[in-house]
Protein backbone atom coordinates (compact mmCIF):
# COMPACT_ATOMS: atom_id res chain seq x y z
CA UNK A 1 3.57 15.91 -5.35
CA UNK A 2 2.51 13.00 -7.22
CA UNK A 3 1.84 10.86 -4.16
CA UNK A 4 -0.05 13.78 -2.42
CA UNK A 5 -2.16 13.99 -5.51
CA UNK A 6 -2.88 10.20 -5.05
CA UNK A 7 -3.40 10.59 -1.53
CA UNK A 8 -6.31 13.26 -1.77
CA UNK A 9 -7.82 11.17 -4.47
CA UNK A 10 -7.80 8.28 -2.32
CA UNK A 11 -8.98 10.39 0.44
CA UNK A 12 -11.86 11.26 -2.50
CA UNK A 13 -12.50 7.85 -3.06
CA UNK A 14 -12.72 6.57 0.50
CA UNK A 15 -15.64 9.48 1.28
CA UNK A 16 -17.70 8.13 -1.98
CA UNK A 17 -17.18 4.88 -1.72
CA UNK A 18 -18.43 5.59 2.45
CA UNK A 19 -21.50 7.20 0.82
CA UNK A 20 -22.19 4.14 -1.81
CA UNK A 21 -21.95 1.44 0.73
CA UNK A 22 -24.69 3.65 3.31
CA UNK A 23 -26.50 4.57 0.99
CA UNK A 24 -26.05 0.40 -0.70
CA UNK A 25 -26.65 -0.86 2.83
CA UNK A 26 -29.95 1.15 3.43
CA UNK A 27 -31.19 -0.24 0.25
CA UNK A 28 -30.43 -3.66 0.80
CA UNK A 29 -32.43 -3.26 4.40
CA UNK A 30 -35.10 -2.25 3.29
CA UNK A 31 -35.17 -5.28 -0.11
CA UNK A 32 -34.24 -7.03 3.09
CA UNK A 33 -37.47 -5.95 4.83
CA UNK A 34 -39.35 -6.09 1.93
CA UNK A 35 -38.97 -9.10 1.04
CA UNK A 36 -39.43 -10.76 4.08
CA UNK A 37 -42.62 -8.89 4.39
CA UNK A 38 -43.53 -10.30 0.74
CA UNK A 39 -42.52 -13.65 2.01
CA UNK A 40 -44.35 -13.56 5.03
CA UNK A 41 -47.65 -12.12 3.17
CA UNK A 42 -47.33 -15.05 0.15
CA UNK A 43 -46.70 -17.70 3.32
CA UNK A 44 -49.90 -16.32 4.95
CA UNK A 45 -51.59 -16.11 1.11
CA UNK A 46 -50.75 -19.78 0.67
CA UNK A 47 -52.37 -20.49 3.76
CA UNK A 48 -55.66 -18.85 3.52
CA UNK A 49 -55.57 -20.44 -0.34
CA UNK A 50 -54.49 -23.98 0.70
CA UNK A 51 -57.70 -23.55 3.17
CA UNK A 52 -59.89 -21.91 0.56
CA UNK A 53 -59.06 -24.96 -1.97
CA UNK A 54 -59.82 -26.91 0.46
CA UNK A 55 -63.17 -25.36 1.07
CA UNK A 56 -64.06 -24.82 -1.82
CA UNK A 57 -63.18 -28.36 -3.53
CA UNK A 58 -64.34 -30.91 -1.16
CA UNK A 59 -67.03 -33.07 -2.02
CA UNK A 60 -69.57 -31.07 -0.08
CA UNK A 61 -68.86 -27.84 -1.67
CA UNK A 62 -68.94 -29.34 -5.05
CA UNK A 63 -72.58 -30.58 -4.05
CA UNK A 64 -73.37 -27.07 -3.19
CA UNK A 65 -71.89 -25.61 -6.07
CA UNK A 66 -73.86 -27.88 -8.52
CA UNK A 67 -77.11 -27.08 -6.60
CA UNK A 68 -76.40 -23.51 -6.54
CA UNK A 69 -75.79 -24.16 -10.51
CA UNK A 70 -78.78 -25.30 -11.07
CA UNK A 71 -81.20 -23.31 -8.94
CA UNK A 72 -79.07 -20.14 -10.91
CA UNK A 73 -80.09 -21.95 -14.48
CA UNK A 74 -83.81 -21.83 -13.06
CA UNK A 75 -83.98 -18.36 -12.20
CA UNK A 76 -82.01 -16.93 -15.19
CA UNK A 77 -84.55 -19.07 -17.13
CA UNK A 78 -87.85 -17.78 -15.33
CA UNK A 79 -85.85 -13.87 -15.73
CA UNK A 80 -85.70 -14.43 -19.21
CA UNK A 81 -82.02 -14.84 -19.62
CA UNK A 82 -81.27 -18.31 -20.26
CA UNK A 83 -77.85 -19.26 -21.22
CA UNK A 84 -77.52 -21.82 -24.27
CA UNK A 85 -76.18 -25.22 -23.65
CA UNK A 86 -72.58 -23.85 -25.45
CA UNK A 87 -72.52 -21.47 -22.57
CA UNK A 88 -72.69 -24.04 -19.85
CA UNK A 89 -70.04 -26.22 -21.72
CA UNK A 90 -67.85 -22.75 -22.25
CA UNK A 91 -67.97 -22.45 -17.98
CA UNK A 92 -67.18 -25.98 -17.44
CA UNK A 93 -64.20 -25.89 -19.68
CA UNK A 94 -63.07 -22.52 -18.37
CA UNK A 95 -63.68 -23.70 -14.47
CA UNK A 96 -61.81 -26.81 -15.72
CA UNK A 97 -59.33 -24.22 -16.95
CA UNK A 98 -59.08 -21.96 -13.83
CA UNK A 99 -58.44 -25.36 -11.77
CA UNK A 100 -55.13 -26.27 -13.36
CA UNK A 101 -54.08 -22.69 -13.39
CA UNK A 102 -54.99 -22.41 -9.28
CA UNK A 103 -53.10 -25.90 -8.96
CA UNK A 104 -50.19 -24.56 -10.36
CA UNK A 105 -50.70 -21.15 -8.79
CA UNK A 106 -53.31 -20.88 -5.93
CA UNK A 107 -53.83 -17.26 -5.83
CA UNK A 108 -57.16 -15.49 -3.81
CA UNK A 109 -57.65 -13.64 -7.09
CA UNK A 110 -57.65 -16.89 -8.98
CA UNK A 111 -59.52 -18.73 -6.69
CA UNK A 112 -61.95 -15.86 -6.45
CA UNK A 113 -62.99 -16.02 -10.16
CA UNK A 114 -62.94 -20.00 -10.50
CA UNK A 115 -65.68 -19.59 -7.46
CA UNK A 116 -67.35 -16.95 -9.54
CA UNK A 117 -67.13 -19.36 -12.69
CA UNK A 118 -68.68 -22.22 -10.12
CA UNK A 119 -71.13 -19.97 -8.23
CA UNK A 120 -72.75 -19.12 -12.21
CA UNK A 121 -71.19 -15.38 -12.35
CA UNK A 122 -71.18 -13.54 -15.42
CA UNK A 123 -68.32 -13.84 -17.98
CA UNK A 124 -67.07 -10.51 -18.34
CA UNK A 125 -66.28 -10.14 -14.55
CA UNK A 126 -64.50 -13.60 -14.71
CA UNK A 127 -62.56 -12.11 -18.08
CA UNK A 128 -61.71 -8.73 -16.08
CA UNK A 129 -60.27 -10.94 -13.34
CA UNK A 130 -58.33 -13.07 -15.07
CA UNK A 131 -56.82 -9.96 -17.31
CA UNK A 132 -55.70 -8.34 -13.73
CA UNK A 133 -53.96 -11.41 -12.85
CA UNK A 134 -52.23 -11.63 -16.19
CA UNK A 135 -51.13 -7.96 -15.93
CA UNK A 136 -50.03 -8.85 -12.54
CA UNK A 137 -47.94 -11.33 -14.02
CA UNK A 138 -46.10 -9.46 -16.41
CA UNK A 139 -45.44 -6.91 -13.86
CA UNK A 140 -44.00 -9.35 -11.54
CA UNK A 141 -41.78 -10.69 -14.44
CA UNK A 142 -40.84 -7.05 -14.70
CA UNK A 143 -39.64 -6.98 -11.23
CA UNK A 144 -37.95 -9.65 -11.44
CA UNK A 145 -36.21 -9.06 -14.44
CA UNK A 146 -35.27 -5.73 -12.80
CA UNK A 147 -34.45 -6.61 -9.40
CA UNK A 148 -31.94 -9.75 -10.95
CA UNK A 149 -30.40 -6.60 -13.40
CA UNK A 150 -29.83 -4.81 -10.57
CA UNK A 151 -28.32 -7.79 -8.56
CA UNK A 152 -26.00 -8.38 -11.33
CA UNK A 153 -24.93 -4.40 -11.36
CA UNK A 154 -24.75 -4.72 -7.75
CA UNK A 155 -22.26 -7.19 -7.83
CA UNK A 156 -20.52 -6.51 -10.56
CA UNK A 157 -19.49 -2.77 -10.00
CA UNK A 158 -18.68 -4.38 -6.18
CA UNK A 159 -16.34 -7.08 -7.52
CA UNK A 160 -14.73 -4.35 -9.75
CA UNK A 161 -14.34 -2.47 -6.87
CA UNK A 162 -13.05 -5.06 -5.13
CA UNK A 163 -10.83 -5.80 -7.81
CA UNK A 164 -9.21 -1.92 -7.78
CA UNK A 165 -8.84 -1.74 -4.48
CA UNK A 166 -6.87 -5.06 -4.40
CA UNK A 167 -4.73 -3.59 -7.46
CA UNK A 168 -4.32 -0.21 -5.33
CA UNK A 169 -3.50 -2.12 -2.13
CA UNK A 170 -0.79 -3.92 -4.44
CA UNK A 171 0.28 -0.86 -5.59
CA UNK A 172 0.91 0.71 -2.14
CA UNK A 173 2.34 -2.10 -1.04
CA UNK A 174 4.90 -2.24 -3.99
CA UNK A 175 6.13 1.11 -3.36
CA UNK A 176 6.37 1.03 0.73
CA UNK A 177 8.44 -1.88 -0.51
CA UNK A 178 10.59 0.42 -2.71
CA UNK A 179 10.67 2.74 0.06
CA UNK A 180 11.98 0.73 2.99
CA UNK A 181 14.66 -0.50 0.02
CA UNK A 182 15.56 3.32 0.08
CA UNK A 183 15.72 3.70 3.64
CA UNK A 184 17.97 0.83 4.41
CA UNK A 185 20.23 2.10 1.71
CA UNK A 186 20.28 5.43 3.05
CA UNK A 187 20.64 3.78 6.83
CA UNK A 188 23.56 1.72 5.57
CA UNK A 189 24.94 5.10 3.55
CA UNK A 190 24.95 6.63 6.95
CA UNK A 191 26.77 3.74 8.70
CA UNK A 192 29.46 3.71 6.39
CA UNK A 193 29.94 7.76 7.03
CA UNK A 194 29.98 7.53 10.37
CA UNK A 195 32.74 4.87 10.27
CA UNK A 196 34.86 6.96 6.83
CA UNK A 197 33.86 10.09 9.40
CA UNK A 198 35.49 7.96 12.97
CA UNK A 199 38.04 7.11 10.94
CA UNK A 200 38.72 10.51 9.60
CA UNK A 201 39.25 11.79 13.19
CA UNK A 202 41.32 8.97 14.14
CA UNK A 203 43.58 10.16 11.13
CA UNK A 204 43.50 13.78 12.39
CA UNK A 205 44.50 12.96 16.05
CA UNK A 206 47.08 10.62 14.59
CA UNK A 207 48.36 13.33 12.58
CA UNK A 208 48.37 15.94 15.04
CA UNK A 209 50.59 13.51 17.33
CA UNK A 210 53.09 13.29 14.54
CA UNK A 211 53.32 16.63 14.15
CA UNK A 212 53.44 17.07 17.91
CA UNK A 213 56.11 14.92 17.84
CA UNK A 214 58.35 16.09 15.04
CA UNK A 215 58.12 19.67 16.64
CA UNK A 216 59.59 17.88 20.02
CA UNK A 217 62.28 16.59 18.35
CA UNK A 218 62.82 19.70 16.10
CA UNK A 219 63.15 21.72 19.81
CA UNK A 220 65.36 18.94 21.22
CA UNK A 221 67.66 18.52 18.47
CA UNK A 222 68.12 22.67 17.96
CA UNK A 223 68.64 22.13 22.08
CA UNK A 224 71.47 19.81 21.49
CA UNK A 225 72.78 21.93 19.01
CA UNK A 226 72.80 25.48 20.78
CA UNK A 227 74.16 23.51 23.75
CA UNK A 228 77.17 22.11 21.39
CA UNK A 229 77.95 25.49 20.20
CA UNK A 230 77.99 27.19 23.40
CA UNK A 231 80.53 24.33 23.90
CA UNK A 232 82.42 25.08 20.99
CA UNK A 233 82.16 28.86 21.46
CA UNK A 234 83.98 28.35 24.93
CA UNK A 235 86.22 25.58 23.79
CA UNK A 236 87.62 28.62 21.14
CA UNK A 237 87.94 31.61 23.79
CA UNK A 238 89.94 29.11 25.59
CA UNK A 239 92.10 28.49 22.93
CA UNK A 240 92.36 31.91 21.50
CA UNK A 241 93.25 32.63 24.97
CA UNK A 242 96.35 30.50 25.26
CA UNK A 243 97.44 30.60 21.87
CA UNK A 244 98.64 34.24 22.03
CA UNK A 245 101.50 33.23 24.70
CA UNK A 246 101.90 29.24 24.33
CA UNK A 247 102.08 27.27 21.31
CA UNK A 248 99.52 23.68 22.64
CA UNK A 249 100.63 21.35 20.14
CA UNK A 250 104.11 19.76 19.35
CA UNK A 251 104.67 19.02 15.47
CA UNK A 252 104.92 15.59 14.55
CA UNK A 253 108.64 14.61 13.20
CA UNK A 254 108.87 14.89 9.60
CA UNK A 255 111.18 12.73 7.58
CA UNK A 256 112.81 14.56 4.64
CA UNK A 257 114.75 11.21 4.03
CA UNK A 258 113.80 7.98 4.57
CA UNK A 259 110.84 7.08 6.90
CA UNK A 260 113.33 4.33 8.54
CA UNK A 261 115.67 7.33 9.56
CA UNK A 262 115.64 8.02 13.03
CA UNK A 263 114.62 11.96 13.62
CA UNK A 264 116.60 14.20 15.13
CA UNK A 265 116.45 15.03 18.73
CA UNK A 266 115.67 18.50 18.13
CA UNK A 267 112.83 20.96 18.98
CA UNK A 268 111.14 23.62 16.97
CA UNK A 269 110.73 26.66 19.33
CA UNK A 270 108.00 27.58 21.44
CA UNK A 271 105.91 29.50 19.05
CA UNK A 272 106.60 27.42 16.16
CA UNK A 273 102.85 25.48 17.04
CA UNK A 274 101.00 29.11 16.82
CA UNK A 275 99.88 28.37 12.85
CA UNK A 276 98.63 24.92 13.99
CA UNK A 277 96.58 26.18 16.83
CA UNK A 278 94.70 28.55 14.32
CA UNK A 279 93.79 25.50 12.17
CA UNK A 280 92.00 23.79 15.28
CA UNK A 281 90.03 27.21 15.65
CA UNK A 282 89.09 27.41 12.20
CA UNK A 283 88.16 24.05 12.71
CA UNK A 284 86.23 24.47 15.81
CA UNK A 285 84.67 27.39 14.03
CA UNK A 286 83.72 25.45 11.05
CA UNK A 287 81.47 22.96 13.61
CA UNK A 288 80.03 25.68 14.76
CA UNK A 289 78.74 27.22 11.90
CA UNK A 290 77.91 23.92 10.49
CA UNK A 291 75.89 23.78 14.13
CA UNK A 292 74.02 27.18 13.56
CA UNK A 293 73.50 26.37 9.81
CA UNK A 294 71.56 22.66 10.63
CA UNK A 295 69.90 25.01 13.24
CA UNK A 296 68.72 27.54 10.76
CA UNK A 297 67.54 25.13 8.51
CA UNK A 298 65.93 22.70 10.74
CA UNK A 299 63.74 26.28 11.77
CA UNK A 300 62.79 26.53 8.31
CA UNK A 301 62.09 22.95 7.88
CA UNK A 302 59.80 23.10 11.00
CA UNK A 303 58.17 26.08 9.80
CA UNK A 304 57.06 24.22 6.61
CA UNK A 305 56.67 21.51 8.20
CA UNK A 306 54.34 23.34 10.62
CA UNK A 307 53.01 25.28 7.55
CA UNK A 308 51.84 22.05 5.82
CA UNK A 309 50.56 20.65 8.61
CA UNK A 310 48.31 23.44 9.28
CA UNK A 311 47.21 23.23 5.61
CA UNK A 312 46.38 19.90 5.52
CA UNK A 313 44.47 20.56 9.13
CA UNK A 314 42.42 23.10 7.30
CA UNK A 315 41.73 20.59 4.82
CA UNK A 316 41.14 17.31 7.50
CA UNK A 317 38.53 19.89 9.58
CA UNK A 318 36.63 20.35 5.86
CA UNK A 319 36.39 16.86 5.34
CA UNK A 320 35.05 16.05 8.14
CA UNK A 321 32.55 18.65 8.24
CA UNK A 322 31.67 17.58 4.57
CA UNK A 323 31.05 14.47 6.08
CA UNK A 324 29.16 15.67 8.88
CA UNK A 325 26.77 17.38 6.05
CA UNK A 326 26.43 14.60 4.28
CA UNK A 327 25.39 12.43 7.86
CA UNK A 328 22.76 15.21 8.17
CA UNK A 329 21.31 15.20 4.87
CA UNK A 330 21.09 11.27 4.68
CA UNK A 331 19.38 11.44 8.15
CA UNK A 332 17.16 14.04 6.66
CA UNK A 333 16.37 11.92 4.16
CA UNK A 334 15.67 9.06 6.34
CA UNK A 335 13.07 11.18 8.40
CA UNK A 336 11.37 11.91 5.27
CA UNK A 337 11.29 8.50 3.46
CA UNK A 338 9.68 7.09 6.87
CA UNK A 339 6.95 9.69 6.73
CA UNK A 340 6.42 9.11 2.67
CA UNK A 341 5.82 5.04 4.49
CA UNK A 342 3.98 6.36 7.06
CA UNK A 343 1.50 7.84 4.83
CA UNK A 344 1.36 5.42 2.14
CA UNK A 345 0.64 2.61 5.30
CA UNK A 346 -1.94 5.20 6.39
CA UNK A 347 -3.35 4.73 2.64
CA UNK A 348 -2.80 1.27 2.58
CA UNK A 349 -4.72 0.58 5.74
CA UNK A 350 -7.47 3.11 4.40
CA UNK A 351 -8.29 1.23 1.26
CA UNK A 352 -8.04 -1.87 3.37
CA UNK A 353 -11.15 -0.50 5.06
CA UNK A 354 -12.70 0.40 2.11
CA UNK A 355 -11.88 -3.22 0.72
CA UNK A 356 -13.56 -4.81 3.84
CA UNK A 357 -16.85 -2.68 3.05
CA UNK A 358 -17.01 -3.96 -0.65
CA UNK A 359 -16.63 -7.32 0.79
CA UNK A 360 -19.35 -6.73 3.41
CA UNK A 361 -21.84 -5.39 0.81
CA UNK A 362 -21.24 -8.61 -1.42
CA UNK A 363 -21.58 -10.65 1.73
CA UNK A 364 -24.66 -8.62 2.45
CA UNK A 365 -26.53 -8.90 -0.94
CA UNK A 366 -25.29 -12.88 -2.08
CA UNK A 367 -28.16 -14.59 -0.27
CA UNK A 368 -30.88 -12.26 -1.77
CA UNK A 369 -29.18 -12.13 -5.11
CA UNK A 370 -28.00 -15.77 -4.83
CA UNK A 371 -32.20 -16.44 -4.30
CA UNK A 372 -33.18 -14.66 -7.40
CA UNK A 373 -30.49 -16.52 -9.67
CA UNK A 374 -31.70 -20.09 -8.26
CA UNK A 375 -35.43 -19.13 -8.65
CA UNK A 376 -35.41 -16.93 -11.50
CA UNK A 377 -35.82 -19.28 -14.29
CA UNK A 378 -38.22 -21.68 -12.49
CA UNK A 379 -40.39 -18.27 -11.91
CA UNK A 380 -40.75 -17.06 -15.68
CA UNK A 381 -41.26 -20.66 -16.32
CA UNK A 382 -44.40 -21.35 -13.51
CA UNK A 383 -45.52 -17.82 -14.87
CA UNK A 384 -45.62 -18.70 -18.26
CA UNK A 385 -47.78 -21.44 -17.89
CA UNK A 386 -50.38 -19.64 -15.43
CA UNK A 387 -50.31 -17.08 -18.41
CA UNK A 388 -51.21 -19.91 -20.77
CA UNK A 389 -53.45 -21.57 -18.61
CA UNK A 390 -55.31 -17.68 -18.16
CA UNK A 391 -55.06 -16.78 -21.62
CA UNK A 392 -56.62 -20.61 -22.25
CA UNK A 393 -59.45 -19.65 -19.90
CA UNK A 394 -60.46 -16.48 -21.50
CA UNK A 395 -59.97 -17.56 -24.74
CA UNK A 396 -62.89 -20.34 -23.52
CA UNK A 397 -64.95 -17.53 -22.04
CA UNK A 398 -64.86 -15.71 -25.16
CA UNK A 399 -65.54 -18.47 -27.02
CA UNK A 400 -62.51 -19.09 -28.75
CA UNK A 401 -61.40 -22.60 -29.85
CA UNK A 402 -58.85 -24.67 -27.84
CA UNK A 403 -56.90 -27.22 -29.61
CA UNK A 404 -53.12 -26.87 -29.29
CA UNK A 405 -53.66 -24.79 -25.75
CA UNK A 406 -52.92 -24.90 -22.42
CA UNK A 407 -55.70 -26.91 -21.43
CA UNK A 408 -55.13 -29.35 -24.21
CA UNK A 409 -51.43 -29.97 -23.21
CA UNK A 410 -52.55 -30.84 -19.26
């Protein structure tokens, strides 16, 4: 449950993270666009300024200019509005102004009012101007400020993402790990009852071959037996038979006096032997009941024999479909643990891919965000001073006092 959880939020995570990088990589093609479009358009602004400057500040433009200058002084005079001699050193400090400002930025807009300033336009248009370019400013130092926030939030939520996704991928890794440990456990588990479970049959067939055997000898020996008393049984009629007119046996002398006396030559009669032929039958019988009574009880031995056997069968058969079970069940549980790998590799390889895609955005946005952090700095700086050098020129248009500013300092 716990990994299917993890699963769907990975699954989750792969779809949003899908959506941030599209929706990351359409952004960063069109910044892409845009700024080459901005570079291409301040390239082509250069130009045309580079060219203007040039224009504007070569010796025979200057001539011009000063002509131009003068003829204006004449017919502002003969108009009635004739500028005091403060004015005319107010517009050559404030041209003198512009200048280092377009030197250090050579913008049209700039290098439109410094002509106005040159060509003997009025003050306020020249003030306008140069309040436009310092709003301009700011809002490009807004811009920038923004766009290098948004690099650094760029990269930072990627290289945290970057950083998860390694930590997840470690994660899955560490517990396909734990998993395969399992599984060759479990493979091992089921080696070693498949051997205990060859061996147990090996045991059963051995055992039913002893018993097998036993029973043989059981039927040969009660063979041998019935076979002796059917011997014995005939050997008896035989002798009941001839005892009842002939006596078979002689006595054996007896000496009443000395065991060195020699016996008499005399025989006992003819039926004298009939009390010693009943002993051999008695005998004979006693063998033969001793014959039927090892018979009877090698039967009942057998049968418990045959009884235990077939107890201890029941048990052997148990065992070894215990241990079938148990084959099954660790087999079962191999089948599973490789699907639990399968779909953690599937997971693994999943926020691999997503991985990759952090790695391509951060690939895809360093040489735009690596621009900003190299130029940054040296930007607010050149802006600052064109705002000092503006704010220096329409401080001199206004007729405020320089010392200590911008101009003063160049």
């Amino acid at each position: 449950a716990e990994g299917q959880a993890e699963r769907e939020d990975l699954i989750a995570q792969v779809a949003a993270d899908t959506k941030f990088f599209k929706d990351t990589t359409t952004e960063c093609k069109a910044k892409a666009a845009e700024w080459t479009e901005r570079v291409r358009l301040r390239t082509e602004e250069l130009h045309g300024i580079e060219k203007a400057l040039e224009i504007l500040t070569s010796d025979e433009a200057k001539e011009i200019f000063e002509k131009s200058i003068d003829k204006s002084h004449k017919s502002e005079e003969e108009a009635g509005f004739i500028q005091s001699s403060a004015s005319g050193v107010a517009r050559s400090k404030a041209i003198a102004a512009l200048s280092k400002v377009t030197k250090v930025s050579p913008k049209g807009s700039l290098v439109a009012a410094l002509t106005k300033l040159r060509t003997g336009g009025m003050f306020d248009d020249v003030i306008k101007a140069v309040d436009t370019e310092i709003k301009g400013l700011k809002e490009e130092g807004k811009e920038d400020v923004k766009n290098r926030d948004k690099c650094i939030e760029k990269e930072t939520k990627n290289k945290h993402k970057h950083e998860d996704l390694n930590y997840g991928i470690a994660r899955l890794e560490n517990k396909i790990d734990k998993l395969n440990d399992r599984k060759t456990k479990l493979e091992t588990q089921i080696t070693n009852v498949e051997k205990e479970t060859e061996e147990h049959v090996d045991m059963m067939e051995q055992a039913k071959a002893d018993r097998e055997a036993a029973h043989d000898r059981f039927e040969q020996a009660k063979a041998d037996d019935t076979a002796a008393i059917a011997l014995l049984q005939q050997a008896s009629k035989a002798l009941e038979s001839y005892s009842k007119n002939n006596a078979l046996l002689q006595k054996a002398p007896e000496f009443k006096r000395s065991k060195d006396d020699a016996p008499e030559a005399k025989f006992s009669k003819k039926d004298s032997r009939k009390q010693a032929n009943n002993g051999i039958l008695a005998i004979l019988a006693q063998i033969t009941e001793n014959l039927q009574r090892e018979i009877a009880e090698g039967a009942e031995q057998e049968a418990n024999d045959q009884a235990e056997y077939e107890k201890q069968r029941a048990d052997d058969r148990q065992t070894h479909q215990t241990l079938k079970d148990t084959r099954s069940d660790l087999q079962a549980e191999v089948a599973e643990t490789k699907a639990d790998i399968g779909a953690l590799e599937q997971d693994k390889t999943n926020t691999e891919g997503q991985r990759d895609t952090v790695v391509d955005v951060l690939k895809e946005i360093k040489p735009g965000c690596d621009w900003i952090r190299q130029n940054f700095d040296n930007r607010r700086f050149l802006r600052k001073q064109e705002v000092e050098g503006l704010m220096d020129a329409k401080a001199v248009l206004a007729g405020a006092d320089l010392s200590g500013s911008f101009l003063q300092r160049k």
